[in-house]
Protein backbone atom coordinates (compact mmCIF):
# COMPACT_ATOMS: atom_id res chain seq x y z
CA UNK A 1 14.95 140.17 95.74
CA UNK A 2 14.61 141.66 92.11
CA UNK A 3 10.77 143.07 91.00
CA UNK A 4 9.43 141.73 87.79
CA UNK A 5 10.60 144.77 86.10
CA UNK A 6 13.69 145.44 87.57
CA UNK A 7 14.30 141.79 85.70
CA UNK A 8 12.71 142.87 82.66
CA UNK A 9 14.63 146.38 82.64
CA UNK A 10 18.13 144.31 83.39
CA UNK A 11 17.01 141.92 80.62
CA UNK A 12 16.39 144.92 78.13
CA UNK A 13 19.57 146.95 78.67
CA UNK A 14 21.59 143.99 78.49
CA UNK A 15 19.81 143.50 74.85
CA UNK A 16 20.84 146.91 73.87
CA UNK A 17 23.98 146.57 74.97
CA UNK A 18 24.74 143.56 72.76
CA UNK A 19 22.71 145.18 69.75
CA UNK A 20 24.85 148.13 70.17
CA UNK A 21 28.36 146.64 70.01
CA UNK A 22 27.16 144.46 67.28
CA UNK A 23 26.90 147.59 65.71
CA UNK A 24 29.61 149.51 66.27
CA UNK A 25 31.85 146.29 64.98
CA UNK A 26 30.08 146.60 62.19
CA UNK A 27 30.28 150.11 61.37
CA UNK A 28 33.42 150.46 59.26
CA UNK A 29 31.91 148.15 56.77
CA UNK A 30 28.47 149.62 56.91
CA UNK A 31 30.00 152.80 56.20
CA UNK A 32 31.14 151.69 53.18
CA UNK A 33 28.55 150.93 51.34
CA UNK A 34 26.89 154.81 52.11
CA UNK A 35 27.26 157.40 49.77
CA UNK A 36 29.80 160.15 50.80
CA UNK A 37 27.29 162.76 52.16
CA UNK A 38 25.41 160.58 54.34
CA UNK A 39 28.64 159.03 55.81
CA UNK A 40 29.87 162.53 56.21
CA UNK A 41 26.41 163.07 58.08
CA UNK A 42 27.00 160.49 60.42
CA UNK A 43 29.76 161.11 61.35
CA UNK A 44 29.32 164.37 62.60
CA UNK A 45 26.50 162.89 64.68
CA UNK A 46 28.97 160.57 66.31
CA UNK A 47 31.72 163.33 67.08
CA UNK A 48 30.33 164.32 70.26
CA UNK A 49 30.71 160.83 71.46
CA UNK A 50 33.97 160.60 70.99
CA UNK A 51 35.63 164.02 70.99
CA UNK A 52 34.62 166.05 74.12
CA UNK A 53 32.79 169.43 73.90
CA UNK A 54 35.26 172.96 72.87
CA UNK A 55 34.17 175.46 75.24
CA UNK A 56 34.46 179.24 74.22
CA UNK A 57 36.70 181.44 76.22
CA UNK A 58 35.78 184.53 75.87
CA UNK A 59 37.88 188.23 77.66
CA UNK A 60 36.52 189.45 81.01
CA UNK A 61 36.49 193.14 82.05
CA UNK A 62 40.15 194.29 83.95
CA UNK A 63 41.79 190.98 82.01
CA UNK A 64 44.69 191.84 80.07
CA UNK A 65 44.74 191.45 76.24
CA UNK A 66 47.54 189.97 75.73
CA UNK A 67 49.86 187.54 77.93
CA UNK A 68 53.64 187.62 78.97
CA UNK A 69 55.75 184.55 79.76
């Protein structure tokens, strides 16, 4: 059987979860009416939900320079 809160937390989460993709439908249009700077802005806060993280490679000692095929 569920606790009060574990009700109450289910409850909440679901609500955010609605709020959220109610949202993100709307986005396109909301971006619209933002000036170019902020929409650039936000943007680049939503890149790292969508394109995953670049990781540097970066030469170890007794690894060649350059590669053959």
């Amino acid at each position: 059987m569920k606790t009060k809160e574990q009700v109450l937390t289910s409850g909440l989460r679901e609500t955010l979860k609605n709020i959220i993709q109610n949202e993100l439908e709307q986005l396109p249009e909301t971006l619209k009416d933002i000036e170019p700077t902020q929409r650039i802005n936000i943007l680049c806060k939503l890149m790292p939900y969508v394109f995953p993280k670049v990781a540097s490679i970066n030469h170890k000692a007794g690894e060649p320079f350059t590669f053959e095929l």
